[in-house]
N, C-alpha and C. Protein backbone atom coordinates (compact mmCIF):
# COMPACT_ATOMS: atom_id res chain seq x y z
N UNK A 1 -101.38 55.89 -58.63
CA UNK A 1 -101.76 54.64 -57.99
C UNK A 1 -100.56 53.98 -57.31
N UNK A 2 -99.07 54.04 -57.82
CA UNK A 2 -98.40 53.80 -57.19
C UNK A 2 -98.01 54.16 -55.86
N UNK A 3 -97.87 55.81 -55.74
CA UNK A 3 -97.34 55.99 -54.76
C UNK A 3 -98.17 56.02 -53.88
N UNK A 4 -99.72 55.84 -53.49
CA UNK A 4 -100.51 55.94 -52.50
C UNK A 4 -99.80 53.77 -52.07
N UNK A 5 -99.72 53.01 -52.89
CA UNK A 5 -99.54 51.62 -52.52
C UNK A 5 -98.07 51.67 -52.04
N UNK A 6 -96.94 52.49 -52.29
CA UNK A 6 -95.91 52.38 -51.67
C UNK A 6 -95.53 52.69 -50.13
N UNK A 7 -96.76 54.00 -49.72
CA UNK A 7 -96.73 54.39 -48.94
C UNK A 7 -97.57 53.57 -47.72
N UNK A 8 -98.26 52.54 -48.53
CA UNK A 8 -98.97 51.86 -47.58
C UNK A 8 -98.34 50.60 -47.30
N UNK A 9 -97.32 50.32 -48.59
CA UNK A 9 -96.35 49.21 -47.98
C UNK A 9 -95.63 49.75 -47.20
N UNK A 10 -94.91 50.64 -47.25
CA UNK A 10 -94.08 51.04 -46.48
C UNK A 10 -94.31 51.70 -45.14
N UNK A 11 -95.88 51.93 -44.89
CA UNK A 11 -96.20 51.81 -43.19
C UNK A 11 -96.44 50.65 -42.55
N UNK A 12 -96.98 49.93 -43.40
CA UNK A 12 -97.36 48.39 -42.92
C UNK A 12 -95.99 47.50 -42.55
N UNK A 13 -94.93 48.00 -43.35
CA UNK A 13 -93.15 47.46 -42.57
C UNK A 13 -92.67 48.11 -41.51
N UNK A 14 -93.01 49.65 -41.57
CA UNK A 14 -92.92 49.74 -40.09
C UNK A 14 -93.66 49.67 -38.80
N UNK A 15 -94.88 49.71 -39.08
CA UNK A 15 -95.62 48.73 -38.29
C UNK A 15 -95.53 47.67 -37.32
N UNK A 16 -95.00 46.65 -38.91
CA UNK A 16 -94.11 45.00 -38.18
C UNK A 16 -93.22 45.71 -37.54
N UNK A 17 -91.77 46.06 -37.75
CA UNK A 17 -91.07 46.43 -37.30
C UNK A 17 -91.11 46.99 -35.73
N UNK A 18 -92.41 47.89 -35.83
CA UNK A 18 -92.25 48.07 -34.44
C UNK A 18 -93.32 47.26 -33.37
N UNK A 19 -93.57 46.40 -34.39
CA UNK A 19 -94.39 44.90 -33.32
C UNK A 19 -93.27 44.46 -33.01
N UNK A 20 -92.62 44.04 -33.70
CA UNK A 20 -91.96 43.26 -33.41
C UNK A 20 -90.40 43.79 -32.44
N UNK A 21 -90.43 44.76 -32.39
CA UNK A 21 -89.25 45.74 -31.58
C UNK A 21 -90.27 45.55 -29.77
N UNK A 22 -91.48 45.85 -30.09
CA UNK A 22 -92.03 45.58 -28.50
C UNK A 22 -93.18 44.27 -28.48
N UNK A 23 -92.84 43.59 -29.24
CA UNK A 23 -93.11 41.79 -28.97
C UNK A 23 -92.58 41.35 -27.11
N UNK A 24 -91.54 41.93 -26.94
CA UNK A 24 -91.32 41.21 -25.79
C UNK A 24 -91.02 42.21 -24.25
N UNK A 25 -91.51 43.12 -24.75
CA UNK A 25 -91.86 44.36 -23.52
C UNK A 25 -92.49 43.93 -22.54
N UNK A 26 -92.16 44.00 -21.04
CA UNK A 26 -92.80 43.76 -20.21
C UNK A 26 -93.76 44.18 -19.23
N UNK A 27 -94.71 43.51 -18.89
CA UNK A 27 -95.95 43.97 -17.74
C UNK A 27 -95.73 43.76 -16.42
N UNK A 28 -95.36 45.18 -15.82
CA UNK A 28 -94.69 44.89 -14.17
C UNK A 28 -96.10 44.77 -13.39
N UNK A 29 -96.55 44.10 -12.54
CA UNK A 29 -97.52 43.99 -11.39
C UNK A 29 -96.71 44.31 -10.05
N UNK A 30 -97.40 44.96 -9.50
CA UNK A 30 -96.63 44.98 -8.34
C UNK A 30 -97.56 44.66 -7.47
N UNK A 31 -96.94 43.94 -6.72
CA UNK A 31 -97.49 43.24 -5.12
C UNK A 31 -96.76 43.24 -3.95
N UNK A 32 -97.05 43.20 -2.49
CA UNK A 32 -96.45 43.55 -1.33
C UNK A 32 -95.95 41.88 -1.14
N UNK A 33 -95.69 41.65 -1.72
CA UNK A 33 -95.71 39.63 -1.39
C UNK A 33 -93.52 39.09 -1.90
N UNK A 34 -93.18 38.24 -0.89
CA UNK A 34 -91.93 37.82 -1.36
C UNK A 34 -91.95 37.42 -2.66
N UNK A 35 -90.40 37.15 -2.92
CA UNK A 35 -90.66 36.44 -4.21
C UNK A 35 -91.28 34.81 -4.54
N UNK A 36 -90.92 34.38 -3.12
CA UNK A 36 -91.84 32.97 -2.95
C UNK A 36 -92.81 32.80 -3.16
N UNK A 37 -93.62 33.98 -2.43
CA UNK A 37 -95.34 34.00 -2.57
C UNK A 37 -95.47 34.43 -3.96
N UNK A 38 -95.11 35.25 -4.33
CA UNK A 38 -95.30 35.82 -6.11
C UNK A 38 -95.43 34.88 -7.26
N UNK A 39 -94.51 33.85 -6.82
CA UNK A 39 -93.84 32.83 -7.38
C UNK A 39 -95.24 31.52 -7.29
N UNK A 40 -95.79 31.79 -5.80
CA UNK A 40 -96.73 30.87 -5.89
C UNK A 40 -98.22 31.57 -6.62
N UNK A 41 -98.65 32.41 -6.11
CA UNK A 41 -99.51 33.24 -7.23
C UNK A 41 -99.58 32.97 -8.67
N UNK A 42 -98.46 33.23 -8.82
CA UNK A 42 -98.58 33.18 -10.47
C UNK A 42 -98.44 31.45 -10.95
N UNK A 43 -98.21 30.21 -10.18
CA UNK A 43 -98.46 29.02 -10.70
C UNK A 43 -99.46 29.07 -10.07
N UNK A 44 -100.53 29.36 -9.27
CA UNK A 44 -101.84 29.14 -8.63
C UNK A 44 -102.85 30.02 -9.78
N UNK A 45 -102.12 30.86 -10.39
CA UNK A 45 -103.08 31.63 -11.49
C UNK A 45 -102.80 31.20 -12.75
N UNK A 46 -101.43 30.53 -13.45
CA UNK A 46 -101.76 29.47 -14.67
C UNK A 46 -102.54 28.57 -14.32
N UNK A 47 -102.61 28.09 -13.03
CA UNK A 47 -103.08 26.89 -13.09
C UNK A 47 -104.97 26.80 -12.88
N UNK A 48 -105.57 28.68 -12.75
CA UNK A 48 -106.74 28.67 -12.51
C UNK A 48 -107.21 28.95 -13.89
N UNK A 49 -106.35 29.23 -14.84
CA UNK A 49 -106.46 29.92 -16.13
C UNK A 49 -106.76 28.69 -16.94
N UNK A 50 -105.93 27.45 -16.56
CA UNK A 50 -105.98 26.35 -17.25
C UNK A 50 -104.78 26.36 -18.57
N UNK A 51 -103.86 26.99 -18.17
CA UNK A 51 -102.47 27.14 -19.01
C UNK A 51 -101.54 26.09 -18.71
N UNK A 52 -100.84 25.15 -19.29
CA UNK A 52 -99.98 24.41 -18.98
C UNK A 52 -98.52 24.86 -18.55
N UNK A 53 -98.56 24.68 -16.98
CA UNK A 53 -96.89 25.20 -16.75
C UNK A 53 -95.91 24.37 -17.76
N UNK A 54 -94.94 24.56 -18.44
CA UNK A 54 -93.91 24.12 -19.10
C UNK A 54 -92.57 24.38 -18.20
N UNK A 55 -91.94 25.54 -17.47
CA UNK A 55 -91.23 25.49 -16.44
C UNK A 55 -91.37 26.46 -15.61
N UNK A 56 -91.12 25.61 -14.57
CA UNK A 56 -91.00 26.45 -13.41
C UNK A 56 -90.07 26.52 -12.20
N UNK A 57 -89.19 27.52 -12.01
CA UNK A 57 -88.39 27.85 -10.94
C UNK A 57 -87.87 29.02 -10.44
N UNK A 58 -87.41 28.89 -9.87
CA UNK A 58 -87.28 30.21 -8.55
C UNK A 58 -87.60 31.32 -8.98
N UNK A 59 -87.55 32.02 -9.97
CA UNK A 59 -87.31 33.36 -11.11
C UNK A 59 -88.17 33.57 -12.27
N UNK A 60 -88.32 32.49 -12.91
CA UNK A 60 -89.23 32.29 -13.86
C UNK A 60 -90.37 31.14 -13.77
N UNK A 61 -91.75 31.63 -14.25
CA UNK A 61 -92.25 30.61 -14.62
C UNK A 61 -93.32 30.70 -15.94
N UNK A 62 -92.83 29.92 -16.79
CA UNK A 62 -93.92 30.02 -17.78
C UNK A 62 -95.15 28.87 -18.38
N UNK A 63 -95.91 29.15 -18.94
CA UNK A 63 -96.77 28.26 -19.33
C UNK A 63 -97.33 28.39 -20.66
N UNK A 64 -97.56 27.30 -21.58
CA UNK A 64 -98.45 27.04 -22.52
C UNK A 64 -99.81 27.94 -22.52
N UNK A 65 -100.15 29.14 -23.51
CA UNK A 65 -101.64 29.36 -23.57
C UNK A 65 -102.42 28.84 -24.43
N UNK A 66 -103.09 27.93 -24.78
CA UNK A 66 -104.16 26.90 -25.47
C UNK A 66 -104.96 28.21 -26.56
N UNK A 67 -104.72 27.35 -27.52
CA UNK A 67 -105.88 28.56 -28.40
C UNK A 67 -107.44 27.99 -28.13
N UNK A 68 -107.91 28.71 -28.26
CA UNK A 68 -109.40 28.65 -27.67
C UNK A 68 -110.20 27.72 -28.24
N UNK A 69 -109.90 27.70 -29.87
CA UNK A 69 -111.11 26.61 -30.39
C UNK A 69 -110.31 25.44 -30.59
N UNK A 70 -109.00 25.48 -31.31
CA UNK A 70 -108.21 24.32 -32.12
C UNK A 70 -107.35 23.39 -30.47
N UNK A 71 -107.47 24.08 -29.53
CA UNK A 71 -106.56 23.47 -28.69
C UNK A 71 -105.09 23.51 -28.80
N UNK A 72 -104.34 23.84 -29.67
CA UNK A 72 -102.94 23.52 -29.96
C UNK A 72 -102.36 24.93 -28.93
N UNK A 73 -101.61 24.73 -28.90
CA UNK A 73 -100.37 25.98 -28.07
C UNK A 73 -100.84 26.97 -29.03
N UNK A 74 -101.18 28.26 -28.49
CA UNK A 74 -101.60 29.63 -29.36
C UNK A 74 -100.11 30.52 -28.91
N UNK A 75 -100.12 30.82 -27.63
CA UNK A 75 -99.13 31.88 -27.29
C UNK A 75 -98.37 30.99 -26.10
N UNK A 76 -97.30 31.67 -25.82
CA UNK A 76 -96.43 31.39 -24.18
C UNK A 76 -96.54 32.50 -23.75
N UNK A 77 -97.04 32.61 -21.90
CA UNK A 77 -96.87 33.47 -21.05
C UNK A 77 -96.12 33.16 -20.40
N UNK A 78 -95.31 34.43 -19.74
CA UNK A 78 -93.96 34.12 -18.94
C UNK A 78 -93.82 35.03 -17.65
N UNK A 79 -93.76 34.74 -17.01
CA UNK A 79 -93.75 35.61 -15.26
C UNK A 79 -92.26 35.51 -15.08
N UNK A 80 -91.78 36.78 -14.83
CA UNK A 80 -90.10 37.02 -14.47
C UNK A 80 -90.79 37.54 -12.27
N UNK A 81 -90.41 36.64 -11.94
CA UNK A 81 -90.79 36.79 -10.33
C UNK A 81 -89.22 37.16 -9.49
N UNK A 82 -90.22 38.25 -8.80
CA UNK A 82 -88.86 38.75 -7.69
C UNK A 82 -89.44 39.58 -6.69
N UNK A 83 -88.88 40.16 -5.42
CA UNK A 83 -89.38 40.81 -4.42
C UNK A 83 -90.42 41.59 -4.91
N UNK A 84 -91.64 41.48 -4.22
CA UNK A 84 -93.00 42.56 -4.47
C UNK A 84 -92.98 43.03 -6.06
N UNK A 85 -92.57 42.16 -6.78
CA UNK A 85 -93.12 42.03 -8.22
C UNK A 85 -93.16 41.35 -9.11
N UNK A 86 -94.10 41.53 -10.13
CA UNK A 86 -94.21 40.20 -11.33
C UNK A 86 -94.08 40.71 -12.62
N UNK A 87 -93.21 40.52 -13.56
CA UNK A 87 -93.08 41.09 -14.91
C UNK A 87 -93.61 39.48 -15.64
N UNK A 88 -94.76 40.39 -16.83
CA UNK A 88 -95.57 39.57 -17.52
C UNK A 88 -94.82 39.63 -19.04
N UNK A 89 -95.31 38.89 -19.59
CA UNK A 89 -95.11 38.92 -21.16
C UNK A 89 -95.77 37.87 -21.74
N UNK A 90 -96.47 38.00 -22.44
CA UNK A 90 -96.83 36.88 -23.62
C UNK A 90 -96.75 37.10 -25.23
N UNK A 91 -96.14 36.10 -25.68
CA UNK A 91 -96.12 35.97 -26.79
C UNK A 91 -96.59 34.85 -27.76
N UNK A 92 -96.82 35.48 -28.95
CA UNK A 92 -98.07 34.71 -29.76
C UNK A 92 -96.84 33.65 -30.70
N UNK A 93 -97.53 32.28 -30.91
CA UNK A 93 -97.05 31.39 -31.47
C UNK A 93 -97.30 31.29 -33.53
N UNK A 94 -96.70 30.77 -33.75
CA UNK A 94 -97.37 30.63 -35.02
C UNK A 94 -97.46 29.33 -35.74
N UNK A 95 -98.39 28.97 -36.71
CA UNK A 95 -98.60 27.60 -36.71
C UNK A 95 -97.91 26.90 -38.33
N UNK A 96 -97.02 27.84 -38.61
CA UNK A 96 -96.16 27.44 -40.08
C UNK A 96 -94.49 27.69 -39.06
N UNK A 97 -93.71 27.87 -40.27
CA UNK A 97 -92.15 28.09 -39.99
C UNK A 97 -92.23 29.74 -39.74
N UNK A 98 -92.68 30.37 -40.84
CA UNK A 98 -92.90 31.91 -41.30
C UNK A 98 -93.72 32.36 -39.19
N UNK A 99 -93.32 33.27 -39.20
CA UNK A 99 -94.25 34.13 -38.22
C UNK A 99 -95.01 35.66 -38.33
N UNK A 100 -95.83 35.48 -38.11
CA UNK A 100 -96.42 36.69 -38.63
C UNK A 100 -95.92 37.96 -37.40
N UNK A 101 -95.51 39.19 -37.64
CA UNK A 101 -95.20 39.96 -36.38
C UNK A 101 -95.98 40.48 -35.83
N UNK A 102 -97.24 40.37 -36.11
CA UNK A 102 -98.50 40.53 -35.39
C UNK A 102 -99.21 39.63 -34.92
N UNK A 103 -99.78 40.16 -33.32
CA UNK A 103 -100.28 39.19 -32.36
C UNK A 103 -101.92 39.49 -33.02
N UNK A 104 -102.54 40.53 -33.49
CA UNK A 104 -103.53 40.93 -34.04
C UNK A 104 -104.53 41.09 -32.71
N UNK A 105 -103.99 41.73 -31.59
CA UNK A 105 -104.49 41.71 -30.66
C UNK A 105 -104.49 40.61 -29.88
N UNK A 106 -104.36 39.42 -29.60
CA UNK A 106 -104.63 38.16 -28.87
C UNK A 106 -103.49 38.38 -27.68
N UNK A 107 -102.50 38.85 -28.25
CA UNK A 107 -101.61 39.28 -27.07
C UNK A 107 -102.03 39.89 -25.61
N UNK A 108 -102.40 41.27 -26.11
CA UNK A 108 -103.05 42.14 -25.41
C UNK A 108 -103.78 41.53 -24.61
N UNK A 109 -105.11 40.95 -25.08
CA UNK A 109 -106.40 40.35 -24.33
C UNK A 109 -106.02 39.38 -23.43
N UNK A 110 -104.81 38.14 -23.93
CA UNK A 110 -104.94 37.36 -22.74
C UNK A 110 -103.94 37.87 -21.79
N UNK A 111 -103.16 39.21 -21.86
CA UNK A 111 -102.14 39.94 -20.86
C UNK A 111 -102.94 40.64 -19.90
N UNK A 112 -104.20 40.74 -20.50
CA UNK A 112 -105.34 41.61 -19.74
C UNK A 112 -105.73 40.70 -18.81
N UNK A 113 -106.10 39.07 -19.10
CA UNK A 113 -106.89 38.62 -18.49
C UNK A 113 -106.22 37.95 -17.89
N UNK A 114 -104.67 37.86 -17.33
CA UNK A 114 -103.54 37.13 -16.66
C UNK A 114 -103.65 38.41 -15.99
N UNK A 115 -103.54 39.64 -16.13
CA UNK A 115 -103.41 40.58 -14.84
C UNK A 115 -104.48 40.49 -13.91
N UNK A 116 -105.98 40.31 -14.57
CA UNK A 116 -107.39 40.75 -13.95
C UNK A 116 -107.12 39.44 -13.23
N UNK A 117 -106.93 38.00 -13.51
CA UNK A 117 -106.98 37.23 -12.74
C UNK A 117 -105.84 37.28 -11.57
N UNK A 118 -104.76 37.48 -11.37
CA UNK A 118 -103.82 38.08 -10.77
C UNK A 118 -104.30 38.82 -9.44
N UNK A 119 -105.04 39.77 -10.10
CA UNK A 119 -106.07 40.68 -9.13
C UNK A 119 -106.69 40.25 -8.95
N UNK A 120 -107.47 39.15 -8.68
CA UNK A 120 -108.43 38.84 -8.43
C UNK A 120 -107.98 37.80 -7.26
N UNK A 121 -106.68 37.26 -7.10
CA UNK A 121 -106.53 36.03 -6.81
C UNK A 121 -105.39 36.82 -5.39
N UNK A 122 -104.70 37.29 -5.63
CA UNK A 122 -103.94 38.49 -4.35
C UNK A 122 -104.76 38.64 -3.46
N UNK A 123 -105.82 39.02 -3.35
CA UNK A 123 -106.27 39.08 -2.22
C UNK A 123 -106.12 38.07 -1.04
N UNK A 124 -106.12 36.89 -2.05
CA UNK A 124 -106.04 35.85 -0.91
C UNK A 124 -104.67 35.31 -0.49
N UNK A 125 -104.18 35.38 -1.04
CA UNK A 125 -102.52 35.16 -0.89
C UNK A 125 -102.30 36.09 0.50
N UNK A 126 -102.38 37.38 -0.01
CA UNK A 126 -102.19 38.61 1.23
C UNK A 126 -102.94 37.79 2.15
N UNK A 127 -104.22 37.60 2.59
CA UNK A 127 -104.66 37.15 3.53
C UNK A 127 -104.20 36.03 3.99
N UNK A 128 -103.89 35.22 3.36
CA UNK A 128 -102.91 34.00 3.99
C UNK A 128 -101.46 34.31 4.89
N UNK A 129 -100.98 35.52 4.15
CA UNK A 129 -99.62 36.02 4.56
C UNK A 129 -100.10 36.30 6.32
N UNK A 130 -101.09 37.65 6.20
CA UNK A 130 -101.20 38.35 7.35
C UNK A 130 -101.88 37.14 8.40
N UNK A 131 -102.28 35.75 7.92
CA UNK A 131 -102.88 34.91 9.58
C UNK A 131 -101.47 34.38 9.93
């Protein structure tokens, strides 16, 4: 009985370990757009998401992601902006001192739904570029 529970502590630490080694790995988008326009995209897409920008300038911009039911800050997303690309990252908050090293998925989903909106929202940017 022991050693089947040691072995399961001891995957479940490396596990964390390697959450927490790619906690802050990044999501490149690439787009044909300056870093200006990129720059505006991605505050035109926190701001369709309904994320609170916290800062924003030339290089970076990040924002507050709202947890869905309680309202309080859940995660921060962060856009690293530069010529014809956008590096994403979000990371999950926690609501004690302790942090848990798992996003338990919530990461993932709203990185999904900051790209899909992203894509969704380029089109028009490009079309603004080319009149």
């Amino acid at each position: 009985m022991q050693i089947p529970l040691f072995v399961a502590t001891g995957a479940l630490f490396c596990y964390a370990v390697y959450c927490l080694v790619h906690e802050r790995d990044l999501a490149t988008v690439d787009t044909d757009l300056s870093a200006a326009e990129n720059r505006q995209l991605i505050v035109f897409t926190f701001q369709k998401l309904g994320w609170g920008i916290t800062q924003n300038t030339q290089y970076v911009v990040r924002a507050d992601v709202p947890h869905k039911w309680y309202g309080f800050v859940g995660q921060t997303a962060t856009a690293l902006i530069q010529e014809k690309a956008v590096h994403l990252n979000i990371l999950h908050h926690s609501a004690s001192k302790g942090r848990s090293p798992f996003s338990y998925g919530f990461n993932g989903k709203k990185l999904t739904q900051l790209i899909r909106t992203i894509s969704e929202i380029m089109p028009s940017i490009t079309n603004n570029q080319d009149n």
